[in-house]
Protein backbone atom coordinates (compact mmCIF):
# COMPACT_ATOMS: atom_id res chain seq x y z
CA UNK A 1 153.64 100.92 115.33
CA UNK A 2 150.45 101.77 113.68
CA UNK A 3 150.14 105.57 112.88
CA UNK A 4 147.20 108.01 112.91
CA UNK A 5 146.10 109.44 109.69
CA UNK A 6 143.15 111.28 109.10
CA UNK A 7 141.70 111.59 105.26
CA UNK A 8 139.03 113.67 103.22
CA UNK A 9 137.64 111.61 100.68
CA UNK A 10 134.29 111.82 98.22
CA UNK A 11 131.77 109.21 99.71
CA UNK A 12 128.19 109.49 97.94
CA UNK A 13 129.03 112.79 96.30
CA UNK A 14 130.34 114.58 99.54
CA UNK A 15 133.03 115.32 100.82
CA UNK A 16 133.75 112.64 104.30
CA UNK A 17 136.30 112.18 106.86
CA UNK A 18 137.89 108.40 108.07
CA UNK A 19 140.85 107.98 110.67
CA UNK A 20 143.17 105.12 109.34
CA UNK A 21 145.60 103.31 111.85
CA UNK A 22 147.83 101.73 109.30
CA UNK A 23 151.65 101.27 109.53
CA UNK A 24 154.25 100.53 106.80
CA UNK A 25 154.06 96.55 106.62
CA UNK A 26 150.37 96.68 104.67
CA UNK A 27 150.22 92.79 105.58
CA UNK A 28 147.07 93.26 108.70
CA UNK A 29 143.66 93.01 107.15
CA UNK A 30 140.74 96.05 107.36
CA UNK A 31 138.81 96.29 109.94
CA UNK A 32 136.10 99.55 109.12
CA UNK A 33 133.72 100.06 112.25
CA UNK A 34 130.69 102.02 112.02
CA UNK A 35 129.47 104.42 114.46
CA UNK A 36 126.36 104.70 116.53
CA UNK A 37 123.84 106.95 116.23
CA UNK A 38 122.65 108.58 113.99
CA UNK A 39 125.25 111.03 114.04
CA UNK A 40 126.97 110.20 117.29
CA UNK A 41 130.85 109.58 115.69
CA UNK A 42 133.39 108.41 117.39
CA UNK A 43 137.04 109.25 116.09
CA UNK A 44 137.46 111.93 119.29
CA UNK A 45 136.92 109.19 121.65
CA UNK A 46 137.46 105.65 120.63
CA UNK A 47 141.37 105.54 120.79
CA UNK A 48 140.70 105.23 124.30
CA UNK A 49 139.10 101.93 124.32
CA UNK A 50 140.45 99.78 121.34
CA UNK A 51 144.17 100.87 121.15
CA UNK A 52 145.05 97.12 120.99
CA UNK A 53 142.77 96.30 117.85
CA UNK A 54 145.80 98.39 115.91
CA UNK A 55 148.19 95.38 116.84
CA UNK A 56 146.57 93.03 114.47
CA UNK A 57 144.03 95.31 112.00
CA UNK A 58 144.34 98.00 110.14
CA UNK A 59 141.25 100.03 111.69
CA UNK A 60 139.37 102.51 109.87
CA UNK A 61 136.95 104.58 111.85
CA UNK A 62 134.48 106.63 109.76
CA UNK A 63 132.24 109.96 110.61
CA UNK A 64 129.50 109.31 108.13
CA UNK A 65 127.57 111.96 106.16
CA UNK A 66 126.53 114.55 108.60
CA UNK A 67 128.21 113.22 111.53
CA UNK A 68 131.20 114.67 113.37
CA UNK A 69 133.94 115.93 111.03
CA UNK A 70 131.52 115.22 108.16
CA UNK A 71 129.03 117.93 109.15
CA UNK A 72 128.67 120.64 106.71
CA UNK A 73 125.75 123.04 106.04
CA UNK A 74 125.70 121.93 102.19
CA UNK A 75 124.07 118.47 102.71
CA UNK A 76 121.01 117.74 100.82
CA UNK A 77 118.51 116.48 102.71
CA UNK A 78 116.83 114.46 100.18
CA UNK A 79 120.70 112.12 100.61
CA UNK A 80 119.79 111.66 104.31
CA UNK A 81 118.37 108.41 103.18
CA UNK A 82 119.74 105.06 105.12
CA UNK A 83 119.97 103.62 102.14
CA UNK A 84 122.58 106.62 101.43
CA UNK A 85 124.31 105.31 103.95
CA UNK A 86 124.40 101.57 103.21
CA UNK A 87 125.84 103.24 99.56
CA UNK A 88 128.40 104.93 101.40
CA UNK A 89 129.03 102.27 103.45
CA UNK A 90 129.69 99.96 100.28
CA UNK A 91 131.78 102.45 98.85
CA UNK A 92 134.29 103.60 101.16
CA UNK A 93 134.95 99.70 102.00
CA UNK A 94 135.84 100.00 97.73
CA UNK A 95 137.85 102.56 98.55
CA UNK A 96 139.79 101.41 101.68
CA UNK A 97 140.14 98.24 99.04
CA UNK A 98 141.61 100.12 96.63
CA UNK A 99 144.06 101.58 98.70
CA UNK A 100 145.36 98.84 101.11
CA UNK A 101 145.10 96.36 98.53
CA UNK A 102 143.07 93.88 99.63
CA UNK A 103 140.58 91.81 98.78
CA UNK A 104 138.26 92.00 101.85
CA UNK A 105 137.47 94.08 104.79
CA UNK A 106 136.03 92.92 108.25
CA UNK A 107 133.32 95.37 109.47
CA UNK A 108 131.76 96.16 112.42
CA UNK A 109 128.37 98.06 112.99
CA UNK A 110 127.62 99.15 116.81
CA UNK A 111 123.67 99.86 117.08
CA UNK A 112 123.04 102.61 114.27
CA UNK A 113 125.72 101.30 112.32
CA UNK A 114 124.58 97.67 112.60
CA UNK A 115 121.45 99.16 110.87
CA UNK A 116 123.49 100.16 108.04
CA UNK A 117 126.33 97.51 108.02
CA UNK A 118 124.51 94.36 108.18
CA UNK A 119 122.38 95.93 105.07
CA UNK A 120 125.98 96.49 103.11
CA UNK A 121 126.96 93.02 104.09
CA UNK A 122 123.59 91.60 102.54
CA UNK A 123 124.21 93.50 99.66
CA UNK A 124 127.74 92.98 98.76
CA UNK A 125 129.15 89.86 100.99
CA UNK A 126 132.05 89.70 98.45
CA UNK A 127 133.43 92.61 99.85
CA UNK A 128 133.62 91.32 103.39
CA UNK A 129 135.38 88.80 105.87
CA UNK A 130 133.17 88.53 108.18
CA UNK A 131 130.46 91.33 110.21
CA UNK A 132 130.33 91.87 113.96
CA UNK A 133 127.00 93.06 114.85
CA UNK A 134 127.35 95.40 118.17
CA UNK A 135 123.99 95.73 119.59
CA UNK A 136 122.24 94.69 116.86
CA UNK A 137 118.86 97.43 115.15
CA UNK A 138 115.95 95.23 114.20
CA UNK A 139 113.13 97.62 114.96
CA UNK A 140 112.97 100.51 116.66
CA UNK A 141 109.47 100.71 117.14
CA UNK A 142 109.34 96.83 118.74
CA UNK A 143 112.72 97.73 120.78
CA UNK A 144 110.85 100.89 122.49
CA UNK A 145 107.68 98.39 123.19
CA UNK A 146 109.35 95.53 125.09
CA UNK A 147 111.88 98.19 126.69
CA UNK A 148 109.07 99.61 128.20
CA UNK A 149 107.10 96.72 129.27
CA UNK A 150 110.37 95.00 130.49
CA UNK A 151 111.17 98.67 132.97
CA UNK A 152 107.58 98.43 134.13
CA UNK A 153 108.12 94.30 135.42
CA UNK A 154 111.67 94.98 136.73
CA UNK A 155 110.42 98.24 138.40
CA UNK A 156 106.69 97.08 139.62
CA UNK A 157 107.51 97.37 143.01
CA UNK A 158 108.90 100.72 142.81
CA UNK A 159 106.41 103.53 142.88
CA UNK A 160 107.97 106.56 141.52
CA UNK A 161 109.47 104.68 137.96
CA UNK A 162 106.26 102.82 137.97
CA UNK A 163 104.03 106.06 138.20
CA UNK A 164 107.04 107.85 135.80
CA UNK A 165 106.45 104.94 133.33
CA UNK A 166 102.41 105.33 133.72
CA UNK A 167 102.94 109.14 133.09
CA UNK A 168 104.75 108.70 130.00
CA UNK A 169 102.62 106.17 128.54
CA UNK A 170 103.37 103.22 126.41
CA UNK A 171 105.15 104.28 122.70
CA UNK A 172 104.51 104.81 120.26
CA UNK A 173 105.38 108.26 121.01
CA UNK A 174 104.55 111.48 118.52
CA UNK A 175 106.00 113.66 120.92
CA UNK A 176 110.37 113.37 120.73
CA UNK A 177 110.49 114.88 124.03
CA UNK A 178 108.66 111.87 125.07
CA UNK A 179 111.41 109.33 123.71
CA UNK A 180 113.81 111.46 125.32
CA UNK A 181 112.54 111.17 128.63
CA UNK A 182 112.16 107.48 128.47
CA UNK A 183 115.74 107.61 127.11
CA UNK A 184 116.57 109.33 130.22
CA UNK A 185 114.63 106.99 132.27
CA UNK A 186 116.90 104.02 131.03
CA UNK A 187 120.02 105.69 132.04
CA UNK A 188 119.14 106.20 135.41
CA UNK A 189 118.26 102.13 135.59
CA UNK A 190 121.65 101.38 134.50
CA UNK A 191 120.13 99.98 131.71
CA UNK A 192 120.66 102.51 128.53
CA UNK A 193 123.64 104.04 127.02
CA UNK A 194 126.02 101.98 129.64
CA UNK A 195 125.39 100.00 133.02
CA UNK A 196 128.20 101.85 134.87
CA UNK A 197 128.64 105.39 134.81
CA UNK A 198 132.85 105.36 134.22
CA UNK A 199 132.58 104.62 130.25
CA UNK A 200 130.40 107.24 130.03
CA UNK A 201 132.87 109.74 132.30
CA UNK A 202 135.63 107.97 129.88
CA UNK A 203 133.63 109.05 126.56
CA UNK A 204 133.40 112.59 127.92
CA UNK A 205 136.90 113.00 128.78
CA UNK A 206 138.40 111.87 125.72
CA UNK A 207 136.16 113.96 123.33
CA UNK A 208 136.96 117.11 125.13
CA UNK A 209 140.92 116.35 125.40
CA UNK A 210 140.77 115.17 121.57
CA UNK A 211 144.10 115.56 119.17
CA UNK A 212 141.44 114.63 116.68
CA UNK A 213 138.81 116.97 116.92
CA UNK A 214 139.91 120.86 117.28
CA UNK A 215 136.91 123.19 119.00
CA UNK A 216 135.37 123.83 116.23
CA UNK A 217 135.35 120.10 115.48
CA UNK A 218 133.18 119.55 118.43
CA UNK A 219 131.12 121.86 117.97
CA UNK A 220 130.60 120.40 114.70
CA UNK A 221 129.87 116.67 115.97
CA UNK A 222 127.01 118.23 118.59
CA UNK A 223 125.51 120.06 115.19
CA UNK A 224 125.90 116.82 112.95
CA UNK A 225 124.68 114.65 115.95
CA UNK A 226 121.35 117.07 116.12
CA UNK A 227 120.82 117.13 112.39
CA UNK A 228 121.64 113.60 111.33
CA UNK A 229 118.39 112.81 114.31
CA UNK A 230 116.41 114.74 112.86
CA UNK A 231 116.84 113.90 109.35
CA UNK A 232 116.90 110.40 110.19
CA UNK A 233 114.45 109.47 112.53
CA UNK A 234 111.15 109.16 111.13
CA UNK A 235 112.55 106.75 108.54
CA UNK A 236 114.36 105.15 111.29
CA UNK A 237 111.36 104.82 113.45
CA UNK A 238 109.54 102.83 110.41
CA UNK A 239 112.58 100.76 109.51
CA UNK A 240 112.32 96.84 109.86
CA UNK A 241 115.18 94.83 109.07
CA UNK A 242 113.96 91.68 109.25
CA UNK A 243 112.04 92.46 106.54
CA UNK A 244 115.25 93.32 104.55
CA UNK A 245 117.79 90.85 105.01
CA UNK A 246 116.77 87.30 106.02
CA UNK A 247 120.13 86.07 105.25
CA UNK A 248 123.96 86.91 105.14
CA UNK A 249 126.81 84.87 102.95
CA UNK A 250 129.55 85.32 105.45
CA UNK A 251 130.45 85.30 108.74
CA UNK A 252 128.68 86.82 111.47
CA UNK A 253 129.16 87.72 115.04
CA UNK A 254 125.86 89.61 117.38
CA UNK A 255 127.67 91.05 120.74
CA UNK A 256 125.06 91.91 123.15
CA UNK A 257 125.31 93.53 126.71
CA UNK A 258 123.00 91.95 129.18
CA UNK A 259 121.38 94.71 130.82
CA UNK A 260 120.55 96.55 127.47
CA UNK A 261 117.04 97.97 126.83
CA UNK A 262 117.56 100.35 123.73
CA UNK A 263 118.15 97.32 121.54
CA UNK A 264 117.01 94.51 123.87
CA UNK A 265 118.04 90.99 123.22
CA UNK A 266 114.03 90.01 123.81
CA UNK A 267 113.82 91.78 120.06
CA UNK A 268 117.43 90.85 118.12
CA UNK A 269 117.93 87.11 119.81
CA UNK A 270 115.03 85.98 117.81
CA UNK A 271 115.72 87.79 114.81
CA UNK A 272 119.75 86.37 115.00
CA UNK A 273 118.22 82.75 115.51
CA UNK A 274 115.98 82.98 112.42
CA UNK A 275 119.01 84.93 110.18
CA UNK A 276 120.91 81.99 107.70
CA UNK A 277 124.21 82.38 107.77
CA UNK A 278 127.77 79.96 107.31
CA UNK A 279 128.79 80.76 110.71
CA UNK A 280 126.73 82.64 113.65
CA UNK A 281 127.71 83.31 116.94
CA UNK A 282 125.91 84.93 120.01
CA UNK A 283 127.97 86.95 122.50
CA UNK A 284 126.77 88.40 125.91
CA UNK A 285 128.55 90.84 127.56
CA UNK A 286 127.57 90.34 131.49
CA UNK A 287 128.70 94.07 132.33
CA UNK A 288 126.95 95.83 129.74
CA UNK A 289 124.51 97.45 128.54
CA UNK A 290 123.68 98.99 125.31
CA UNK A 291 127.56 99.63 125.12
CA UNK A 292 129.75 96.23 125.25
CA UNK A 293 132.52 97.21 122.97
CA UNK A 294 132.94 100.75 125.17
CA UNK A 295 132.18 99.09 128.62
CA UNK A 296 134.05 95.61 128.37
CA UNK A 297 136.91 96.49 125.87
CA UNK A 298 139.17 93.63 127.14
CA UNK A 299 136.76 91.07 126.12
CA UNK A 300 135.24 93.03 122.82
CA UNK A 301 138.79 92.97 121.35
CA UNK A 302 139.42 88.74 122.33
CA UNK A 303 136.19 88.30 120.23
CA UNK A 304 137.39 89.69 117.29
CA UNK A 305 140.85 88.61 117.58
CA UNK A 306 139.49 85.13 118.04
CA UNK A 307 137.13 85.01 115.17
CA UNK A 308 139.46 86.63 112.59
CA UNK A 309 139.17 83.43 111.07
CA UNK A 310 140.99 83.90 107.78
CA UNK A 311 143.90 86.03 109.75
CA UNK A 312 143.92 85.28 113.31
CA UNK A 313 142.43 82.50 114.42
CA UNK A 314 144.96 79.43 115.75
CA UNK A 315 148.26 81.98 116.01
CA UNK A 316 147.05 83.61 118.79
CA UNK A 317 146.15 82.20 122.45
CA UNK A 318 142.54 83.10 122.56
């Protein structure tokens, strides 16, 4: 049985927390996930969704600098860089290496974290299996321009989202209040954070009934969630990844929920199709929204199981 251990260790020059399900065998390989975002970490909550993953992986769940359990007031500013983060990314995944003794890690990025992971990836393939990208960043800018224009054609016969839309005005927005509304306008189409409301209701419960996170924890995570925005998203807004990595040396896997329209498939399908890579795979999740590995758990944790190709793949019936 895999148990729960959560560790301090130096990541970038500061001090950053990971939760480890390991148990004594040592034989399952890595599999480091990176959070959303920025700032929106996940050790409170996920062990409510992806329990099963600890059957065959070693997972490794990470509150990255100025998220969560990472939060402190000592942070310079001038490190809240995302290519900081890609650093950190690379080495933690040298330091789970180091101490499970392995080779390779798998690693999965879900939206702010695919920004992030898929640049580590490009960067150092030799350090991974194989990269799950969970509703893939390609550019923010573009995704807020065809999520608009896509709620204004699915809503044109609606008045009040129509005139709400009209109100608001097409991004780009200076104002953050602005991208907050329209943020708010997507949740109330089913069609932002998650397309049901139980996930969310799931998320909420498990964060406030945490073993992980004591109060002052979560108080820290809604401080590091706040600051890690703000730090972040100007050079967010600007960031284009296409223009960064055109290619990836190993392995990857895009899950997508259908109904999505913070990182809308209109934007990353194209960007996946062009992307050179040994294997590439495309999965939709019908259920979902910007959330498929929170909404439809079942069939987020067959995927990877299934495509664990140098550790899974033909001993399991998948």
């Amino acid at each position: 049985m895999a148990k729960t251990n959560l560790k301090k260790w130096m990541i970038g020059g500061l001090e950053q927390w990971i939760m480890i399900k390991e148990d004594h065998s040592k034989t399952k390989p890595v599999l480091l996930f990176l959070h959303g975002g920025p700032g929106s970490a996940q050790i409170s909550y996920i062990d409510s969704f992806h329990e099963e993953l600890d059957q065959d992986f070693t997972v490794v769940h990470w509150d990255q600098r100025g998220a969560g359990l990472s939060y402190q007031k000592n942070i310079s500013d001038s490190s809240m860089t995302i290519q900081q983060f890609v650093e950190d990314t690379i080495e933690l995944t040298e330091k789970l290496l180091s101490y499970t003794g392995k080779t390779k890690v798998y690693i999965a990025g879900y939206s702010w974290g695919s920004l992030i992971g898929i640049q580590a990836v490009h960067k150092r393939p030799d350090l991974y299996h194989a990269y799950y990208g969970i509703s893939q960043v390609v550019d923010v800018l573009k995704e807020d321009i065809v999520s608009y224009e896509l709620l204004l054609k699915k809503y044109h016969r609606n008045r009040l989202i129509t005139r709400c839309l009209q109100l608001l005005t097409p991004p780009p927005w200076k104002r953050t209040s602005a991208h907050a509304l329209f943020s708010l306008y997507k949740e109330i189409a089913k069609v932002g954070l998650t397309h049901r409301w139980k996930p969310l209701f799931q998320m909420a419960h498990a964060f406030l009934r945490s073993k992980h996170y004591q109060l002052k924890d979560k108080w820290k995570f809604l401080k590091g969630q706040k600051y890690s925005q703000v730090k972040l998203w100007d050079e967010l807004m600007n960031e284009r990844i296409q223009y960064r990595v055109s290619s990836i040396l190993i392995p990857c896997y895009f899950i997508i929920g259908e109904h999505d329209m913070i990182t809308p498939a209109a934007v990353s399908k194209p960007y996946v199709d062009q992307l050179k890579a040994p294997i590439k795979e495309w999965f939709i999740f019908k259920e979902s929204a910007h959330s498929p590995h929170i909404e439809e758990p079942d069939e987020f944790i067959r995927i990877v199981r299934k495509t664990a190709i140098h550790h899974l793949q033909g001993r399991l019936d998948l």
